[in-house]
N, C-alpha and C. Protein backbone atom coordinates (compact mmCIF):
# COMPACT_ATOMS: atom_id res chain seq x y z
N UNK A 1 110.39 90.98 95.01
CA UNK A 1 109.45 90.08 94.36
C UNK A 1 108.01 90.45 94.67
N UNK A 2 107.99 90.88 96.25
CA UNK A 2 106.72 91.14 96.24
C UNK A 2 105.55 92.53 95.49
N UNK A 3 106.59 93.42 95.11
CA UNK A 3 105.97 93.99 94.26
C UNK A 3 105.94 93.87 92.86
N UNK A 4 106.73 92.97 92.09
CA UNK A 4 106.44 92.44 90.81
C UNK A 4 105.01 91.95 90.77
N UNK A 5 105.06 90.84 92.30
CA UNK A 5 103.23 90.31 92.18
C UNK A 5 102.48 91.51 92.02
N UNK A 6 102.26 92.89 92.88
CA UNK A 6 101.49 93.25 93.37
C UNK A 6 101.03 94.13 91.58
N UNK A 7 101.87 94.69 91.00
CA UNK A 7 101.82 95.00 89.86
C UNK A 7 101.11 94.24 89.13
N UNK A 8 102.08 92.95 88.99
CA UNK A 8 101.28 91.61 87.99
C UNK A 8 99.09 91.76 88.46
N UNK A 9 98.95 91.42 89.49
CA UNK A 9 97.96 91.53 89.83
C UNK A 9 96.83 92.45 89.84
N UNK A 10 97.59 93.76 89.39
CA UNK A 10 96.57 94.48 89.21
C UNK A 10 96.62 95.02 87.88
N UNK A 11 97.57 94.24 86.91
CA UNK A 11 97.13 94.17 85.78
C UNK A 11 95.58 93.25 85.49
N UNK A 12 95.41 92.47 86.21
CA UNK A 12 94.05 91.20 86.17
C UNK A 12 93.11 91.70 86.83
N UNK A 13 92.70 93.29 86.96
CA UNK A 13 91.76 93.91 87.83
C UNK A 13 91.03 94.48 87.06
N UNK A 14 89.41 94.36 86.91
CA UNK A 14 88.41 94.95 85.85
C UNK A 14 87.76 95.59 86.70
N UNK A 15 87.47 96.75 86.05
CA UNK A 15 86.35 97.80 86.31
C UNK A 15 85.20 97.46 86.18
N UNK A 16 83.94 97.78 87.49
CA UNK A 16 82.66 96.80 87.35
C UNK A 16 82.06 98.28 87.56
N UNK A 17 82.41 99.13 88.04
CA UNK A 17 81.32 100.55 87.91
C UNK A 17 82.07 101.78 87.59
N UNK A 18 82.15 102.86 86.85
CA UNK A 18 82.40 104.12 86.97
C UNK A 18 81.12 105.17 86.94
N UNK A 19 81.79 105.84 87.85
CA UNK A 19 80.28 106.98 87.53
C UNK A 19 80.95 109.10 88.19
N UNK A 20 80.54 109.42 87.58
CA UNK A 20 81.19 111.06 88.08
C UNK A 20 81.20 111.40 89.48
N UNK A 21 81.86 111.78 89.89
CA UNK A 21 81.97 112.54 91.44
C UNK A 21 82.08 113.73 91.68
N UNK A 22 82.97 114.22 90.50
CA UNK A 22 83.17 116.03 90.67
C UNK A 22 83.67 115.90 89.21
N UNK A 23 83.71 117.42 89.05
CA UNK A 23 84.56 118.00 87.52
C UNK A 23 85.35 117.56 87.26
N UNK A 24 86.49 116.55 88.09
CA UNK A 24 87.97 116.73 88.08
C UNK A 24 87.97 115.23 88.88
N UNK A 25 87.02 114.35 89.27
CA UNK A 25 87.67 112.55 89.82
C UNK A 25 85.82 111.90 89.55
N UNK A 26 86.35 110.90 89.28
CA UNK A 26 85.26 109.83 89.24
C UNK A 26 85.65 109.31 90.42
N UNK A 27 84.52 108.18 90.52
CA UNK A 27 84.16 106.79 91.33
C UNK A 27 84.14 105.65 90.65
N UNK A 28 85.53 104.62 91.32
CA UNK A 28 85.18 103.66 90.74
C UNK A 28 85.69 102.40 91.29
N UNK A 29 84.88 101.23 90.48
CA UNK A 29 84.70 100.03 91.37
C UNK A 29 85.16 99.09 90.61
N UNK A 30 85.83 98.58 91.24
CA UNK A 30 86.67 97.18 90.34
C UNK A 30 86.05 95.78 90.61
N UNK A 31 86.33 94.77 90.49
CA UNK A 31 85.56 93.37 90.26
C UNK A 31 85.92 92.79 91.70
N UNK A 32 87.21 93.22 92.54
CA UNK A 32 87.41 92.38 93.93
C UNK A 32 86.98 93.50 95.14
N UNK A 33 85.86 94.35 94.65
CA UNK A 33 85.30 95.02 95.66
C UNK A 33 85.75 95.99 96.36
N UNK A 34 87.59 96.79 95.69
CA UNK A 34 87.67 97.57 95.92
C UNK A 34 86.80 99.02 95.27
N UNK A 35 87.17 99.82 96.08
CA UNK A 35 86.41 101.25 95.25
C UNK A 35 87.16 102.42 95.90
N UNK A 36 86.91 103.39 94.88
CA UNK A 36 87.77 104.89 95.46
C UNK A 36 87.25 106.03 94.63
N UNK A 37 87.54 107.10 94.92
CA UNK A 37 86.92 108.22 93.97
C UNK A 37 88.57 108.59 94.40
N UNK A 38 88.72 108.57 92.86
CA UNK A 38 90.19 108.89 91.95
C UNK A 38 89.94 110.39 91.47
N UNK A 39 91.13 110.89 91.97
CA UNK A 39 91.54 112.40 91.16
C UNK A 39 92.13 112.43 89.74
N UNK A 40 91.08 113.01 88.69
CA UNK A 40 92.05 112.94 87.92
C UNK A 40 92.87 113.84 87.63
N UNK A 41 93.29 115.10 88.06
CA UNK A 41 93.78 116.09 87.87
C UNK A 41 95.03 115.80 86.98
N UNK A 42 95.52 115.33 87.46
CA UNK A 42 96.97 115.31 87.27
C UNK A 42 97.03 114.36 85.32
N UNK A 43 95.67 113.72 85.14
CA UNK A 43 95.63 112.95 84.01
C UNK A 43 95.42 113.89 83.30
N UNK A 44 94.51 114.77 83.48
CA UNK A 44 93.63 116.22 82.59
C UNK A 44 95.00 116.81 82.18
N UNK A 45 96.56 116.76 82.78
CA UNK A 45 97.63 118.06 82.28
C UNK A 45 97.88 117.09 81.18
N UNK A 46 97.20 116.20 80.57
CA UNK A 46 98.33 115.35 79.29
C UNK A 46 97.51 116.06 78.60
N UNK A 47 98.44 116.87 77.41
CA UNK A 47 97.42 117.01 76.36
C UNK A 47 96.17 116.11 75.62
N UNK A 48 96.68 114.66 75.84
CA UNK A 48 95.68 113.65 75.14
C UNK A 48 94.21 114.50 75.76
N UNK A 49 94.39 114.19 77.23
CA UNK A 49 93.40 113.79 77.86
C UNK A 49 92.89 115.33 77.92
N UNK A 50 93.36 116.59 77.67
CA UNK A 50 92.91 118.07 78.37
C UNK A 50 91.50 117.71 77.43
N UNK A 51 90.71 116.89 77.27
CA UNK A 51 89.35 116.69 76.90
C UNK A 51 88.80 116.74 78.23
N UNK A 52 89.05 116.02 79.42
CA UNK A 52 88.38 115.93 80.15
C UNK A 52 88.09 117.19 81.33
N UNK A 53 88.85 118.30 80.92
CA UNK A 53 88.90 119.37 81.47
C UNK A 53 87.30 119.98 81.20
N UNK A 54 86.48 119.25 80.49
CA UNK A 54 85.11 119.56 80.45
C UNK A 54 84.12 118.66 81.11
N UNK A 55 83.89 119.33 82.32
CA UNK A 55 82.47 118.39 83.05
C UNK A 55 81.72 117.59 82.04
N UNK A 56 81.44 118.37 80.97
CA UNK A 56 80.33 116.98 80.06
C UNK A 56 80.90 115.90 79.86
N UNK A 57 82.25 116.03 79.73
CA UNK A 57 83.06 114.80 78.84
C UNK A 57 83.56 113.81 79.95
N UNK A 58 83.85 114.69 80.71
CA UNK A 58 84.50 113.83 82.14
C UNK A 58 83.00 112.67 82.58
N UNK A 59 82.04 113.30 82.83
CA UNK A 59 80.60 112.81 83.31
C UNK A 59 80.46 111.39 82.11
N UNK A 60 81.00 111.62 81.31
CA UNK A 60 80.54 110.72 80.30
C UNK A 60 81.70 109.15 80.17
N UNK A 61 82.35 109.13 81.11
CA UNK A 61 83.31 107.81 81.72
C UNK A 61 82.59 106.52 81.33
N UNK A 62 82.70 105.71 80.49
CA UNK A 62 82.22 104.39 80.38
C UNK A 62 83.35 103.27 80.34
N UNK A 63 82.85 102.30 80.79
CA UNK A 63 83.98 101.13 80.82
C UNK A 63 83.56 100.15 79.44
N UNK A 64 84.80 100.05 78.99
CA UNK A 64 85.13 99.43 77.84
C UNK A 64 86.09 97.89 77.62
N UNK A 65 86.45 97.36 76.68
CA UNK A 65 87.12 96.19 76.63
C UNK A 65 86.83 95.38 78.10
N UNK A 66 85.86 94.71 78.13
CA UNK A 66 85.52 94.12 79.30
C UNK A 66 85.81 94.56 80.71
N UNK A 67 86.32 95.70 81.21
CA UNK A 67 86.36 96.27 82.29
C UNK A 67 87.79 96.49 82.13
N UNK A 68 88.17 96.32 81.35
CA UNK A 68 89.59 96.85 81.22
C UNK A 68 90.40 97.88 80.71
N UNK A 69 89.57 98.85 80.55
CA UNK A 69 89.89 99.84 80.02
C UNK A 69 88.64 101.21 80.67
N UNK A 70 88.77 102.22 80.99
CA UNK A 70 88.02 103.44 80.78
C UNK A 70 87.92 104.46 80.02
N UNK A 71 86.69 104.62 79.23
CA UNK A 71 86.87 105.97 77.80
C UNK A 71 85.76 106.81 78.32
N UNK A 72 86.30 107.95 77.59
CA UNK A 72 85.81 109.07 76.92
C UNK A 72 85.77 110.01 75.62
N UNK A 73 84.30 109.91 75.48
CA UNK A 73 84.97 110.79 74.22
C UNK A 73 85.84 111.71 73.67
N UNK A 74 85.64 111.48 72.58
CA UNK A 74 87.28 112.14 71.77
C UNK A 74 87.90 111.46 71.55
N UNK A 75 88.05 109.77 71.65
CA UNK A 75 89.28 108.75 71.82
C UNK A 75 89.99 108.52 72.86
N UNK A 76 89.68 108.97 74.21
CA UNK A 76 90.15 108.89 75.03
C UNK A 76 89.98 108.04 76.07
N UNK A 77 91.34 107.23 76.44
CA UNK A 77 91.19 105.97 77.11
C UNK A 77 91.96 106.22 78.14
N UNK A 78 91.97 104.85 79.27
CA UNK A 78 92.84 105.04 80.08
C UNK A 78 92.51 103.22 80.77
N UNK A 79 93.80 102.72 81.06
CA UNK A 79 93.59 101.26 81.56
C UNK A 79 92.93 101.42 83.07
N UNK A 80 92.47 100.37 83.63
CA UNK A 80 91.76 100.24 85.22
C UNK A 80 92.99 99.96 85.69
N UNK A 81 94.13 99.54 85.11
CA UNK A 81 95.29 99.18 86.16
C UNK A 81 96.31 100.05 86.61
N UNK A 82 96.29 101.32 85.36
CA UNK A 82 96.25 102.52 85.67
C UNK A 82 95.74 103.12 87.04
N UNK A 83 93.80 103.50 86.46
CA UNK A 83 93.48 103.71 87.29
C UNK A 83 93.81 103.25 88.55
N UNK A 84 93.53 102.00 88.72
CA UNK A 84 93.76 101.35 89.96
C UNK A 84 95.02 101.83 90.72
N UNK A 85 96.23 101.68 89.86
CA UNK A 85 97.41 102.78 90.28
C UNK A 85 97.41 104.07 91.13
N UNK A 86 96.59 104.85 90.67
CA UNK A 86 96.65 106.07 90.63
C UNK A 86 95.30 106.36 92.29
N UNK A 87 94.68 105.47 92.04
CA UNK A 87 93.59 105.57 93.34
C UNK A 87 94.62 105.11 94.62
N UNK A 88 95.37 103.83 94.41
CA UNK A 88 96.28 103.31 95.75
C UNK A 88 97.42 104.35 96.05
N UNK A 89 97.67 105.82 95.22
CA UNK A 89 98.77 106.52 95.26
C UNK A 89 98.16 107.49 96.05
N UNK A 90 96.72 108.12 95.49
CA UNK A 90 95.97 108.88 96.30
C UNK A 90 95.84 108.84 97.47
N UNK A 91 95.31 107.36 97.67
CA UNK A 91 94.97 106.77 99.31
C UNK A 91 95.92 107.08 100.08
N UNK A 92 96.98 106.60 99.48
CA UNK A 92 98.60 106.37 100.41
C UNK A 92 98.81 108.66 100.75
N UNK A 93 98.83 109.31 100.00
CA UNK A 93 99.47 110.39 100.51
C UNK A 93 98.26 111.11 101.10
N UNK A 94 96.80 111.04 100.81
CA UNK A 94 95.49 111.23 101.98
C UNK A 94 96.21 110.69 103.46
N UNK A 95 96.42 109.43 103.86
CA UNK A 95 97.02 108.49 104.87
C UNK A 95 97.45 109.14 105.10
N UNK A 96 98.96 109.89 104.64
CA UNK A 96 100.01 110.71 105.09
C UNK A 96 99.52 111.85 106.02
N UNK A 97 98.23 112.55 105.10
CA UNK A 97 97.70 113.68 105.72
C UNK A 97 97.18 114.00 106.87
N UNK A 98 96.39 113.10 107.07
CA UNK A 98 95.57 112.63 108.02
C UNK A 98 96.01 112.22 109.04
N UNK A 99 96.97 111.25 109.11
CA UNK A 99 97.83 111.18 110.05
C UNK A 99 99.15 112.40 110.41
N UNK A 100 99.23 113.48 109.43
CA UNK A 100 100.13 114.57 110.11
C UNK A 100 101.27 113.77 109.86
N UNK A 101 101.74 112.86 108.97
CA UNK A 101 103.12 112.00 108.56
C UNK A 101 103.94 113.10 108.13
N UNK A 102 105.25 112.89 108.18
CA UNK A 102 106.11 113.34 106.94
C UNK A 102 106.82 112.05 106.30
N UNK A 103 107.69 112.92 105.20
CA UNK A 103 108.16 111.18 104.92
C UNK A 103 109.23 109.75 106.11
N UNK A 104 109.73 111.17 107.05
CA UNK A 104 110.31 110.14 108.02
C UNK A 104 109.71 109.62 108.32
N UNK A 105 108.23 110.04 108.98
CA UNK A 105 107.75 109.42 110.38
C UNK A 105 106.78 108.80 109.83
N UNK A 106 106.64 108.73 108.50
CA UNK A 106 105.71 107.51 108.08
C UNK A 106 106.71 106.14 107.66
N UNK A 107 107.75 106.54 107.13
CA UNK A 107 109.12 105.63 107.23
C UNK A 107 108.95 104.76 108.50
N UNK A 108 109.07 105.40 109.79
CA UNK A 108 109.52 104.91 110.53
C UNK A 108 107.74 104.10 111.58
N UNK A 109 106.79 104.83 111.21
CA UNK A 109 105.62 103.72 111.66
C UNK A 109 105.09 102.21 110.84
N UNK A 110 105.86 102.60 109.22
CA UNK A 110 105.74 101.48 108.61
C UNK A 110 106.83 100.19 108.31
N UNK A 111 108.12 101.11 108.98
CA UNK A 111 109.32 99.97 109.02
C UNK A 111 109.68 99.88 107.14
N UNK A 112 109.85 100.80 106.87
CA UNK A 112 109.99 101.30 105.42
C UNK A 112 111.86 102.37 105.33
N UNK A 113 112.07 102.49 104.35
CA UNK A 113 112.86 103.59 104.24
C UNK A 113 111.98 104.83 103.70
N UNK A 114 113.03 105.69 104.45
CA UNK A 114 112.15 107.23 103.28
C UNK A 114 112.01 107.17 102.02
N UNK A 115 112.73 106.50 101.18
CA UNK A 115 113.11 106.42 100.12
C UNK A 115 111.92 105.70 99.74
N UNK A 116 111.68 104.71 100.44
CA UNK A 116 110.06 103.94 99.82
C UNK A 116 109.22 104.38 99.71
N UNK A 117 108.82 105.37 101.12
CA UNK A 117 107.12 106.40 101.33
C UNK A 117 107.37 107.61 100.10
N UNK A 118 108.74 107.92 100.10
CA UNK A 118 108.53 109.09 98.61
C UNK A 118 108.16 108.50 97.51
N UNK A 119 108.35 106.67 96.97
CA UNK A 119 108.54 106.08 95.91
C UNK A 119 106.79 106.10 95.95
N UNK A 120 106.09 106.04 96.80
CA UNK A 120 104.66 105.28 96.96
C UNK A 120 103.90 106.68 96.89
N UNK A 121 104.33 107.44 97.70
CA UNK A 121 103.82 108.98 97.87
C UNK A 121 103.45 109.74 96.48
N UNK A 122 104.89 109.23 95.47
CA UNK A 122 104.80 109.71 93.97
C UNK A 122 104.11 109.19 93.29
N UNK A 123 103.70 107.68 93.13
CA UNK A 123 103.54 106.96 92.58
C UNK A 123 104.59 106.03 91.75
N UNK A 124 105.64 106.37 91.98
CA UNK A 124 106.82 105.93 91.14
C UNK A 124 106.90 104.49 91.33
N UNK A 125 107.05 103.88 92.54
CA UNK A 125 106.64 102.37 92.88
C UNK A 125 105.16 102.36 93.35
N UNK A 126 104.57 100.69 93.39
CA UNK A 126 103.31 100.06 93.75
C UNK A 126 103.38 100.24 95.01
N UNK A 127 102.50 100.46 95.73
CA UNK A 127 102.27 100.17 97.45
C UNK A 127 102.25 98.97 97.35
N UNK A 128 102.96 97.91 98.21
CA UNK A 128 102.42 96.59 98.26
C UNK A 128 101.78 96.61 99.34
N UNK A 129 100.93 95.42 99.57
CA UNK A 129 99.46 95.12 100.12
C UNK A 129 100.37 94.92 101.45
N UNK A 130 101.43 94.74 101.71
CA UNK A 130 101.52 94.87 103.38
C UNK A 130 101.78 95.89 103.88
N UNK A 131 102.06 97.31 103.07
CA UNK A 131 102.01 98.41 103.74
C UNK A 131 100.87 98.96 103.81
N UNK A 132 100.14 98.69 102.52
CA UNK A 132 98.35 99.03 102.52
C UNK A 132 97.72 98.51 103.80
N UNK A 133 98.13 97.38 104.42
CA UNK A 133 97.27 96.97 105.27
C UNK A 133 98.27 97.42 106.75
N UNK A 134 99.70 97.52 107.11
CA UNK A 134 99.75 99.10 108.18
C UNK A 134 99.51 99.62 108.44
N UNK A 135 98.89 100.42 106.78
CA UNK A 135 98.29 101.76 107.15
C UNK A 135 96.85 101.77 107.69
N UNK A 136 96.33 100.50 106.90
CA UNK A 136 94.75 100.00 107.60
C UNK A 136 94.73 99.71 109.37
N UNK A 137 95.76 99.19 109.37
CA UNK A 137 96.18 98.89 111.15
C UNK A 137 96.17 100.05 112.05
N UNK A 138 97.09 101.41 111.17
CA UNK A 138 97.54 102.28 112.12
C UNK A 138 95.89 103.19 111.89
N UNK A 139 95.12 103.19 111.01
CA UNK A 139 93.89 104.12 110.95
C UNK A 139 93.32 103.30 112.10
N UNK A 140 93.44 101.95 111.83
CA UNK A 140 92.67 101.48 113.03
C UNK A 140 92.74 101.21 114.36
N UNK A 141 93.94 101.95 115.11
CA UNK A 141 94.71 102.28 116.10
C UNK A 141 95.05 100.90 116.81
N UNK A 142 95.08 100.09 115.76
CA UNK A 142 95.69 98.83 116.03
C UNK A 142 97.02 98.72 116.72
N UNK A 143 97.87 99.54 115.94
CA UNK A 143 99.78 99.99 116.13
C UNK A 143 99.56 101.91 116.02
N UNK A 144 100.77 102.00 117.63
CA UNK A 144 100.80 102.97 118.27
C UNK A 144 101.34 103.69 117.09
């Protein structure tokens, strides 16, 4: 259940800033004060999107339908809940790095199965907000 919410909820998340960071990820800021500079790499392999494989076009990110959406020219869109997706997937396997995790031993500092940190690692499932905030614990050498 708790990740049905966590989904539900970040469908209701608007984009309040985007702006360029590199060739290949923006910066961006949603309405409850999160923020992240998102990779888009992995968006650029859809054919839709191989528009943004050009610095001008990428640079040119505006938020649309009341913060609910991000375009670029050519017709090219992409939802913030998406985005938002795709920044908490980033964070989570950076975490991994940084801490020198694999999928066990991040399994086993978050009281998770492996099967979950690969689901979160991929993006395939949502991180829910109590492993987001573990991992905030263990950066903060809160838990050994």
């Amino acid at each position: 259940m708790a990740e049905h919410n966590e989904v539900f909820e970040l469908h209701h998340i608007r984009l309040t800033e985007v702006k360029p960071f590199s060739a290949t990820a923006i910066d961006a800021e949603w309405e409850d004060g999160y923020s992240a500079v998102v990779d888009l790499t992995s968006l650029m392999e859809n054919p839709h999107f191989a528009g943004l494989q050009d610095p001008e076009v990428m640079a040119q990110a505006s938020i649309e339908d009341w913060g609910s959406t991000i375009t670029w020219p050519g017709d090219m869109e992409w939802g913030a809940d998406n985005l938002r997706y795709l920044a908490h997937t980033q964070t989570f396997f950076t975490w991994m790095k940084r801490h020198k995790l694999t999928n066990k031993s991040a399994a086993e500092a978050l009281g998770v199965s492996t099967r979950a940190v690969a689901y979160y690692k991929s993006g395939e499932r949502p991180i829910p907000k109590h492993i987001r905030l573990a991992c905030r614990a263990i950066d903060m050498g809160l838990v050994a």
